[in-house]
C-alpha atoms as a PDB file:
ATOM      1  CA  UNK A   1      -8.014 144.531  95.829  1.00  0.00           C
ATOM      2  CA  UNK A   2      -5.624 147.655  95.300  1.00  0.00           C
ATOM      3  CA  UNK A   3      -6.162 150.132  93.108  1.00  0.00           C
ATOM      4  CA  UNK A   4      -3.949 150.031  89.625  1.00  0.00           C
ATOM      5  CA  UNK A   5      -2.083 153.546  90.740  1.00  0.00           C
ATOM      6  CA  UNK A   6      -0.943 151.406  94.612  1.00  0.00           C
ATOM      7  CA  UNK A   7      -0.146 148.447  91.794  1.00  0.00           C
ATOM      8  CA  UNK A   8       1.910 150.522  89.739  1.00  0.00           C
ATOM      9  CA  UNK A   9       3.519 152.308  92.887  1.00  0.00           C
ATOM     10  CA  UNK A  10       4.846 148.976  94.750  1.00  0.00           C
ATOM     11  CA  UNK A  11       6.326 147.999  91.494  1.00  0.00           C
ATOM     12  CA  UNK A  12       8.258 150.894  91.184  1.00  0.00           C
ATOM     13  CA  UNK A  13       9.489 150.871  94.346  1.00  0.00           C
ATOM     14  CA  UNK A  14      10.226 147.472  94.635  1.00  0.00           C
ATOM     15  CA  UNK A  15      12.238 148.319  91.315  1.00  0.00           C
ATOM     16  CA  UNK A  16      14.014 151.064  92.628  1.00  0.00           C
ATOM     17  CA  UNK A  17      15.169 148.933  95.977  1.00  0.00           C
ATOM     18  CA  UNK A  18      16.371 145.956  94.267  1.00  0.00           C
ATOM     19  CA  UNK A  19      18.594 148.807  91.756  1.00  0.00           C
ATOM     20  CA  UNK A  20      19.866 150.588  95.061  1.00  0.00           C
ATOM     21  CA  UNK A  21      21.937 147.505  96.083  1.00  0.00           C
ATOM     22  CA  UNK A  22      22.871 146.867  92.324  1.00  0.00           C
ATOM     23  CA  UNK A  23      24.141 150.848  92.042  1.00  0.00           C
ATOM     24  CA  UNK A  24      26.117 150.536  95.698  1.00  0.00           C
ATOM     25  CA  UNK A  25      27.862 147.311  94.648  1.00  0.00           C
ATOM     26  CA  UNK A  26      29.189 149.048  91.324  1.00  0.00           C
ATOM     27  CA  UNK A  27      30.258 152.341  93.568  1.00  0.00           C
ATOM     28  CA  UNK A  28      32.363 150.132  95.633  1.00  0.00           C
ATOM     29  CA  UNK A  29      33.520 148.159  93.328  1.00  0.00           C
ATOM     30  CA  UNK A  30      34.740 151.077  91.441  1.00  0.00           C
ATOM     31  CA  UNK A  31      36.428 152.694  94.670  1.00  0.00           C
ATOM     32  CA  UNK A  32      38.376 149.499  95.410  1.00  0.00           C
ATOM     33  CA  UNK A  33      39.644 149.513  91.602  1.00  0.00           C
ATOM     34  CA  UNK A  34      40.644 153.718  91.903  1.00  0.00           C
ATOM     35  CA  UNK A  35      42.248 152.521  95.110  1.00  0.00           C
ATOM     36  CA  UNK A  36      43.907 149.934  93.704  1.00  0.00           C
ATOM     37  CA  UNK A  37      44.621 151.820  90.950  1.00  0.00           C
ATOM     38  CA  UNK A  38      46.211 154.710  93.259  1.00  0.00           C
ATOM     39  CA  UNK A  39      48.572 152.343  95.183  1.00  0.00           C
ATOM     40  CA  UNK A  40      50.085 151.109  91.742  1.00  0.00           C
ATOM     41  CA  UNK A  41      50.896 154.648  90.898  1.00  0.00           C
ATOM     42  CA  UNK A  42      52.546 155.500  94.003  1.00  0.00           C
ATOM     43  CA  UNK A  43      54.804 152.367  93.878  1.00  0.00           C
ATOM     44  CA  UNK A  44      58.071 152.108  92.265  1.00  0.00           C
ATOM     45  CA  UNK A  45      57.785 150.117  88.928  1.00  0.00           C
ATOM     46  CA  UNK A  46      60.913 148.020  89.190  1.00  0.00           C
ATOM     47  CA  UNK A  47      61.107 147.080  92.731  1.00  0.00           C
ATOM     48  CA  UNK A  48      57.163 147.388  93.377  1.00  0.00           C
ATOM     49  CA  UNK A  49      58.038 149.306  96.450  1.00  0.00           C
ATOM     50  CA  UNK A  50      56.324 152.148  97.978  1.00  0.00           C
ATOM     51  CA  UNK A  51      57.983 155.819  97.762  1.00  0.00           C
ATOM     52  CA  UNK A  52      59.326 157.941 101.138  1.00  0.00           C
ATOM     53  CA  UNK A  53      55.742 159.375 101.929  1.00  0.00           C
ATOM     54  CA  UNK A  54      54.053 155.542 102.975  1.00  0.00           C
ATOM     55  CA  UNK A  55      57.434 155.095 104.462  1.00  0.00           C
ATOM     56  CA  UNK A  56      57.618 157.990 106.546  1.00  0.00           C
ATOM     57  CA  UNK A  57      53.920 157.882 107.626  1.00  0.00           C
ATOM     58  CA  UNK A  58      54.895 154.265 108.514  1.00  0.00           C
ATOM     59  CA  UNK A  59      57.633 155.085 110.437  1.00  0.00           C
ATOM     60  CA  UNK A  60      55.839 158.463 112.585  1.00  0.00           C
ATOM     61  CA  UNK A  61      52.970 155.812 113.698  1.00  0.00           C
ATOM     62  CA  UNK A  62      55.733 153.621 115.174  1.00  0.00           C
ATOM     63  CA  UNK A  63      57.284 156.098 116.791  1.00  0.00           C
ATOM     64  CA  UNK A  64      54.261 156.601 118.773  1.00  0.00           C
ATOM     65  CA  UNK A  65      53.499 153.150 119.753  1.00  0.00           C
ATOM     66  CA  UNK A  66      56.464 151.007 118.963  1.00  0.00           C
ATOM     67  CA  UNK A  67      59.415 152.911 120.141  1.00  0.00           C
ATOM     68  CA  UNK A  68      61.467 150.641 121.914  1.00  0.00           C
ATOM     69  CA  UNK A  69      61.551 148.434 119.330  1.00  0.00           C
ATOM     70  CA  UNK A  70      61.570 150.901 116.061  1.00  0.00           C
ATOM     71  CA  UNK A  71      64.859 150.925 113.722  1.00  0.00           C
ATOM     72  CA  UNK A  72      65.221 152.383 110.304  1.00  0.00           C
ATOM     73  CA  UNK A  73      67.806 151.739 107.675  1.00  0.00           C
ATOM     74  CA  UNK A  74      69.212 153.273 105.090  1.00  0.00           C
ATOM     75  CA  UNK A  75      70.862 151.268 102.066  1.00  0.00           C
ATOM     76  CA  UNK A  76      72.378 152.121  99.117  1.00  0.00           C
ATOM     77  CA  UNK A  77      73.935 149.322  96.872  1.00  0.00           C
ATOM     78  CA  UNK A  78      77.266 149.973  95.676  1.00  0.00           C
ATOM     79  CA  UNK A  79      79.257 149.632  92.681  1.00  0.00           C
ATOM     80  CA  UNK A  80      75.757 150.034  90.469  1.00  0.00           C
ATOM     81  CA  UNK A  81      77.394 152.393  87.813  1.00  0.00           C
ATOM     82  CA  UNK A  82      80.426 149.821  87.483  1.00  0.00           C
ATOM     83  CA  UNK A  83      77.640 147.658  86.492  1.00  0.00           C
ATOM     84  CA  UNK A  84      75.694 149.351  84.482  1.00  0.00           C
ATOM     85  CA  UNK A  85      78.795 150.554  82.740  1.00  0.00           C
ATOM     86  CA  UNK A  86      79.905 147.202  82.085  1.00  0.00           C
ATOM     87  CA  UNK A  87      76.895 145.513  81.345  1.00  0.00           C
ATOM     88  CA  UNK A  88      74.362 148.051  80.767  1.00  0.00           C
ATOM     89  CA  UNK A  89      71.471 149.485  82.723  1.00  0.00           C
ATOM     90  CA  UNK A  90      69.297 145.929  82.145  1.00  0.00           C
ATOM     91  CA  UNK A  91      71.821 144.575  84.437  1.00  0.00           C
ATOM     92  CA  UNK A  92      71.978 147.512  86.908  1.00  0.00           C
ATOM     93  CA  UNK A  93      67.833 146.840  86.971  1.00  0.00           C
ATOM     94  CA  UNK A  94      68.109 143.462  87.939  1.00  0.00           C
ATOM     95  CA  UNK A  95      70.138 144.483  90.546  1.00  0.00           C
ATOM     96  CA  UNK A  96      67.905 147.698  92.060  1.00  0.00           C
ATOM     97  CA  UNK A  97      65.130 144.949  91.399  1.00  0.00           C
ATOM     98  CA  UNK A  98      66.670 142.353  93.709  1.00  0.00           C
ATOM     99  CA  UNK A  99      67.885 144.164  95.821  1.00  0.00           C
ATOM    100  CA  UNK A 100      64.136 146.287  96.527  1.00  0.00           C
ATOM    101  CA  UNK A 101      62.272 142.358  96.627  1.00  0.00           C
ATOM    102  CA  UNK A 102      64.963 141.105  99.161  1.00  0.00           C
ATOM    103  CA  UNK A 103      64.198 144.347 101.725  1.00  0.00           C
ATOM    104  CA  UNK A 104      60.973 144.510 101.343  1.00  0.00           C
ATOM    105  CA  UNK A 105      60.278 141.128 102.174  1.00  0.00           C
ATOM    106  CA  UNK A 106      62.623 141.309 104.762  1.00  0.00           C
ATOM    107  CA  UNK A 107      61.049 144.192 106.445  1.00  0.00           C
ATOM    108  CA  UNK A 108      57.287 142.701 105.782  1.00  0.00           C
ATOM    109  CA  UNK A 109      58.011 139.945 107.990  1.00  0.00           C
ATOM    110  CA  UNK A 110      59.500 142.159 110.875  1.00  0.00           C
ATOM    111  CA  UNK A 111      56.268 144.540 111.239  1.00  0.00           C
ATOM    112  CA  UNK A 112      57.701 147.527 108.850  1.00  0.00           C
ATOM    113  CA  UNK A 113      57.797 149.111 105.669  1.00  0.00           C
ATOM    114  CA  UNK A 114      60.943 148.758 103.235  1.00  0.00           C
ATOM    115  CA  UNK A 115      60.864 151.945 100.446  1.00  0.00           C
ATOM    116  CA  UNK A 116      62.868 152.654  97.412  1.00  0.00           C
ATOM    117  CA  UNK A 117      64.192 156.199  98.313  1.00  0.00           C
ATOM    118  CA  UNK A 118      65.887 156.869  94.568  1.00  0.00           C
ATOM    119  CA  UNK A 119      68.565 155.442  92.386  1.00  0.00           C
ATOM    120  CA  UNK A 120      70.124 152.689  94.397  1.00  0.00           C
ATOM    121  CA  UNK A 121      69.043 153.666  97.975  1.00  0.00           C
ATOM    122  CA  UNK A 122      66.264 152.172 100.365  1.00  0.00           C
ATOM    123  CA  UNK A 123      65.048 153.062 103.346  1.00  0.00           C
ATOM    124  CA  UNK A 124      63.479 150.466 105.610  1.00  0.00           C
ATOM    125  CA  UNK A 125      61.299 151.268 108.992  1.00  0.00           C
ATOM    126  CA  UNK A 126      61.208 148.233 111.092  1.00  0.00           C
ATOM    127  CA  UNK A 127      60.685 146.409 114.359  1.00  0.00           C
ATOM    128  CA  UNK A 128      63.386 144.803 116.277  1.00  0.00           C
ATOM    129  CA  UNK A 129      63.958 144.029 119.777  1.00  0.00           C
ATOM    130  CA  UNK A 130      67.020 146.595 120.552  1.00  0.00           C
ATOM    131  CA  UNK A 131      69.755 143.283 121.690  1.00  0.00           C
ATOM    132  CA  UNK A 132      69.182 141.918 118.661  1.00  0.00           C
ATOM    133  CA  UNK A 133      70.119 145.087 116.272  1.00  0.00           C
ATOM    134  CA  UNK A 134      73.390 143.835 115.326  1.00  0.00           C
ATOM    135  CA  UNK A 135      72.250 139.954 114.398  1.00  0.00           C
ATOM    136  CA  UNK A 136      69.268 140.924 112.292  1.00  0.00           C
ATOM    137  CA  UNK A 137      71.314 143.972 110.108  1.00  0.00           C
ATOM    138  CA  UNK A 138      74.542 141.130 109.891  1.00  0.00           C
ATOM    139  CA  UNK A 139      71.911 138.738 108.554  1.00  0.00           C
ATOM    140  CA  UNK A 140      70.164 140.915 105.992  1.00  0.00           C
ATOM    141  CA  UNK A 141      73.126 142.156 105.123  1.00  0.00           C
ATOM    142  CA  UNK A 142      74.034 138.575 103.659  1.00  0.00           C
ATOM    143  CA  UNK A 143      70.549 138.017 102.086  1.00  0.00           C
ATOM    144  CA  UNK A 144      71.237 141.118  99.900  1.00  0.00           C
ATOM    145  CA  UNK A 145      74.579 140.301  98.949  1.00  0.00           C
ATOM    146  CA  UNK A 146      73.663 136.866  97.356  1.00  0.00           C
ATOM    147  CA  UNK A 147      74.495 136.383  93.331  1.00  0.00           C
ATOM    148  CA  UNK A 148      72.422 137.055  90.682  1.00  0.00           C
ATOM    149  CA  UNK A 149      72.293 136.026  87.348  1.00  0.00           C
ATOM    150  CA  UNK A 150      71.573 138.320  84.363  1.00  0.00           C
ATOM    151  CA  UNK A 151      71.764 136.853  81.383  1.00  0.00           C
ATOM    152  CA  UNK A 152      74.227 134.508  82.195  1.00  0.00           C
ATOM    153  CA  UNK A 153      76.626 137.060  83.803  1.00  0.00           C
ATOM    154  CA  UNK A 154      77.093 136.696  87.329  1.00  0.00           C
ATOM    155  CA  UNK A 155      75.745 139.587  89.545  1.00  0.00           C
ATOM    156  CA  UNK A 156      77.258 140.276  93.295  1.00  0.00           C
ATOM    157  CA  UNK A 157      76.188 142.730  95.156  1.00  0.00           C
ATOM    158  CA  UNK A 158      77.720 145.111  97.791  1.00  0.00           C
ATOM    159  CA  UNK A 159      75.342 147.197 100.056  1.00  0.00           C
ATOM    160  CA  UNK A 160      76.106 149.903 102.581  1.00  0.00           C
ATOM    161  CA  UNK A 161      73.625 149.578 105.440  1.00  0.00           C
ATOM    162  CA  UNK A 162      73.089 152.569 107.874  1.00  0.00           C
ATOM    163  CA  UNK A 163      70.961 152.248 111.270  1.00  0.00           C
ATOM    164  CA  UNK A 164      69.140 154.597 113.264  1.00  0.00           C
ATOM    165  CA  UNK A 165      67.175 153.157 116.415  1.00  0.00           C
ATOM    166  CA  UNK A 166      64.428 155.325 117.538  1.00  0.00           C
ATOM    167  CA  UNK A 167      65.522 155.066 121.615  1.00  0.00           C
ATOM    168  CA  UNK A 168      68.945 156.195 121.399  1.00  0.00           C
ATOM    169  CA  UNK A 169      67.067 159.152 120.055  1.00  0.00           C
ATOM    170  CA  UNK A 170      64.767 161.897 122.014  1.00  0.00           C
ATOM    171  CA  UNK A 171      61.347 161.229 122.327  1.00  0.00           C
ATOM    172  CA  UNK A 172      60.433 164.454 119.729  1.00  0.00           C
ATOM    173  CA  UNK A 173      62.622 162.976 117.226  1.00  0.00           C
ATOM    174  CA  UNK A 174      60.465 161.650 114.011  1.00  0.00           C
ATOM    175  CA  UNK A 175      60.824 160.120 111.075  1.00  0.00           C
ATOM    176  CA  UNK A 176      63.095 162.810 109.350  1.00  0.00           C
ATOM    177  CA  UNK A 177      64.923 163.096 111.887  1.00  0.00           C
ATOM    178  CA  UNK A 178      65.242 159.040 112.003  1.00  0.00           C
ATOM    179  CA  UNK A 179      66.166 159.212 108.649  1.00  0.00           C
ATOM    180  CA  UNK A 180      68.724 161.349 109.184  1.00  0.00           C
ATOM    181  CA  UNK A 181      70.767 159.378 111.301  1.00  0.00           C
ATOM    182  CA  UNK A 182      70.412 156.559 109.251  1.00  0.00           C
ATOM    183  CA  UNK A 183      71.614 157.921 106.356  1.00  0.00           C
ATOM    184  CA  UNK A 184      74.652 159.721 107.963  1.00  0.00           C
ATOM    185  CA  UNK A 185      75.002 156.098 109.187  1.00  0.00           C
ATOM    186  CA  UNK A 186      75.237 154.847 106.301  1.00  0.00           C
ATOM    187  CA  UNK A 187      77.455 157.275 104.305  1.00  0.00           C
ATOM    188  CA  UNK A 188      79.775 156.593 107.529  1.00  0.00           C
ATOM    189  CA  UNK A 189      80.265 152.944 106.631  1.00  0.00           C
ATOM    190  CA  UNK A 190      80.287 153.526 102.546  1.00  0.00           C
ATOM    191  CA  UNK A 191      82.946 155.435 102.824  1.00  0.00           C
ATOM    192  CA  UNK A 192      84.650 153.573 105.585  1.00  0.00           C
ATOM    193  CA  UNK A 193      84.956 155.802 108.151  1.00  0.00           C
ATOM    194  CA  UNK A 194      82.953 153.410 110.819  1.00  0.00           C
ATOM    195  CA  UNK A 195      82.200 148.867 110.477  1.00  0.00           C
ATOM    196  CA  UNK A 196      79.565 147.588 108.697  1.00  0.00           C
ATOM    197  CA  UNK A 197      76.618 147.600 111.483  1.00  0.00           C
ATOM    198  CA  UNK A 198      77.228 151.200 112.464  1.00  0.00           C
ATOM    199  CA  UNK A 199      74.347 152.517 114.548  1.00  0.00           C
ATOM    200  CA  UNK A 200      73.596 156.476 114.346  1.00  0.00           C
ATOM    201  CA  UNK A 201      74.399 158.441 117.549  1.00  0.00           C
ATOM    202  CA  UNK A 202      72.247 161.490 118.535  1.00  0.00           C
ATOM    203  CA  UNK A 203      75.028 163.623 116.154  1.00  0.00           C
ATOM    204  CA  UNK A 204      74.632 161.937 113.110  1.00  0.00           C
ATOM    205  CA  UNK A 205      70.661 162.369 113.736  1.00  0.00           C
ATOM    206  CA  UNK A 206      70.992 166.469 113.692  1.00  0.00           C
ATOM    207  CA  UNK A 207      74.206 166.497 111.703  1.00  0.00           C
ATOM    208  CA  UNK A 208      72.998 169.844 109.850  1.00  0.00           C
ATOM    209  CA  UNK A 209      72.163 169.492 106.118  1.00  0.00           C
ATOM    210  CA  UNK A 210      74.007 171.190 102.852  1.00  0.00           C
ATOM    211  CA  UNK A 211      71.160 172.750 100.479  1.00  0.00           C
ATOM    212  CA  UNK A 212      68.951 170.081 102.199  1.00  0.00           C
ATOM    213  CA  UNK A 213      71.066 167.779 101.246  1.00  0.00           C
ATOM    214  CA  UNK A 214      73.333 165.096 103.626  1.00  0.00           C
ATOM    215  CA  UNK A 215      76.926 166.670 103.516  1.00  0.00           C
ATOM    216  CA  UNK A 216      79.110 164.319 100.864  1.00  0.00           C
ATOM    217  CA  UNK A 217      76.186 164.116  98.295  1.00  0.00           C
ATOM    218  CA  UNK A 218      77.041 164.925  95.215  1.00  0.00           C
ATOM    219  CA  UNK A 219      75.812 168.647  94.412  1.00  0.00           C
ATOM    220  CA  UNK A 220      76.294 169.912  98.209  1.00  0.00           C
ATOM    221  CA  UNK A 221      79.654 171.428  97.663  1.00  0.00           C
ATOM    222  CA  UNK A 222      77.477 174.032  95.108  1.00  0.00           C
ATOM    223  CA  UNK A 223      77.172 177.738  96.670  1.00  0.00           C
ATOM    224  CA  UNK A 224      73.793 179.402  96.040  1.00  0.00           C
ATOM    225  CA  UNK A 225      74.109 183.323  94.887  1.00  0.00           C
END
């Protein structure tokens, strides 16, 4: 029979193991929430979309293995301050809102990453097979500008779409520089200088910047003393 000290020993340790699991499942479980927690902080409250850091680390892994098939987008949608001028900024929300659920989904279900860069623009890293560029930008084009309703007043929007596709580009060009191109891309057919569908060429892609800033956005015609 054991001795009442060996007794006493076994039960404590056969305390302390059955608490070991009980202490790792409450660790995890309280990772997963911080996680959790994290990648609700880092999303954009209104359209629920990630911010240009998960899009740009998206968008550099592609590069690498993807390439053929890589394009990213920039789009802003226009006309929001008419709208939020004439119906306030509850309407101009509904809009950003839409318009962030309709990308992202859009760019879920072709292997990418659709991000809220600011204000009214998004940026979208995606996977397309090169010949069909121009059928799959027409047709998202039309799923953004469907109606809305807010509060009984008819919404329509208009979005400027801007595409850069990572093999008319060099090899050493990342995701800035993809982002680049995209954007000039898309500032080309806002202001209608080139069609709706425009595709970045190498000189949009390393069109030099203004204070960091694309040339034609507001602030880059400011000199620095």
């Amino acid at each position: 029979m054991p001795a009442p000290t060996a007794l006493r020993q076994r039960s404590r340790t056969l305390i302390i193991a059955a608490t070991v699991p009980l202490a790792l499942t409450a660790l995890l479980a309280d990772n997963v929430r911080v996680r959790r927690q994290l990648d609700a902080a880092r999303k954009d409250p209104l359209t629920g979309l990630p911010g240009r850091d998960a899009l740009t680390d998206r968008t550099e892994r592609l590069a690498r293995t993807r390439r053929e098939q890589l394009h990213v987008l920039v789009a802003d949608a226009d006309g929001l301050k008419a709208v939020n001028d004439s119906l306030g900024h509850a309407a101009g929300d509904t809009l950003i809102a839409a318009t962030g659920h309709r990308i992202g989904a859009w760019a879920a279900a072709r292997g990418g990453i659709a991000a809220r860069l600011g204000g009214d623009e998004f940026a979208a890293a995606v996977l397309l097979p090169p010949t069909a560029t121009a059928r799959e930008i027409a047709a998202l084009l039309k799923q953004l500008e469907q109606p809305l309703d807010h509060a009984g007043h008819p919404l329509h929007p208009a979005v400027s779409i801007g595409i850069a596709r990572a093999i008319d580009l060099p090899e050493t060009a990342g995701a800035a520089r993809l982002l680049r191109g995209a954007d000039m891309a898309m500032y080309r057919v806002k202001t209608r200088e080139k069609p709706a569908g425009y595709t970045a060429t190498r000189q949009d892609a390393y069109t030099p910047t203004v204070h960091g800033r694309r040339p034609g956005r507001p602030g880059t015609h400011l000199t620095i003393g």
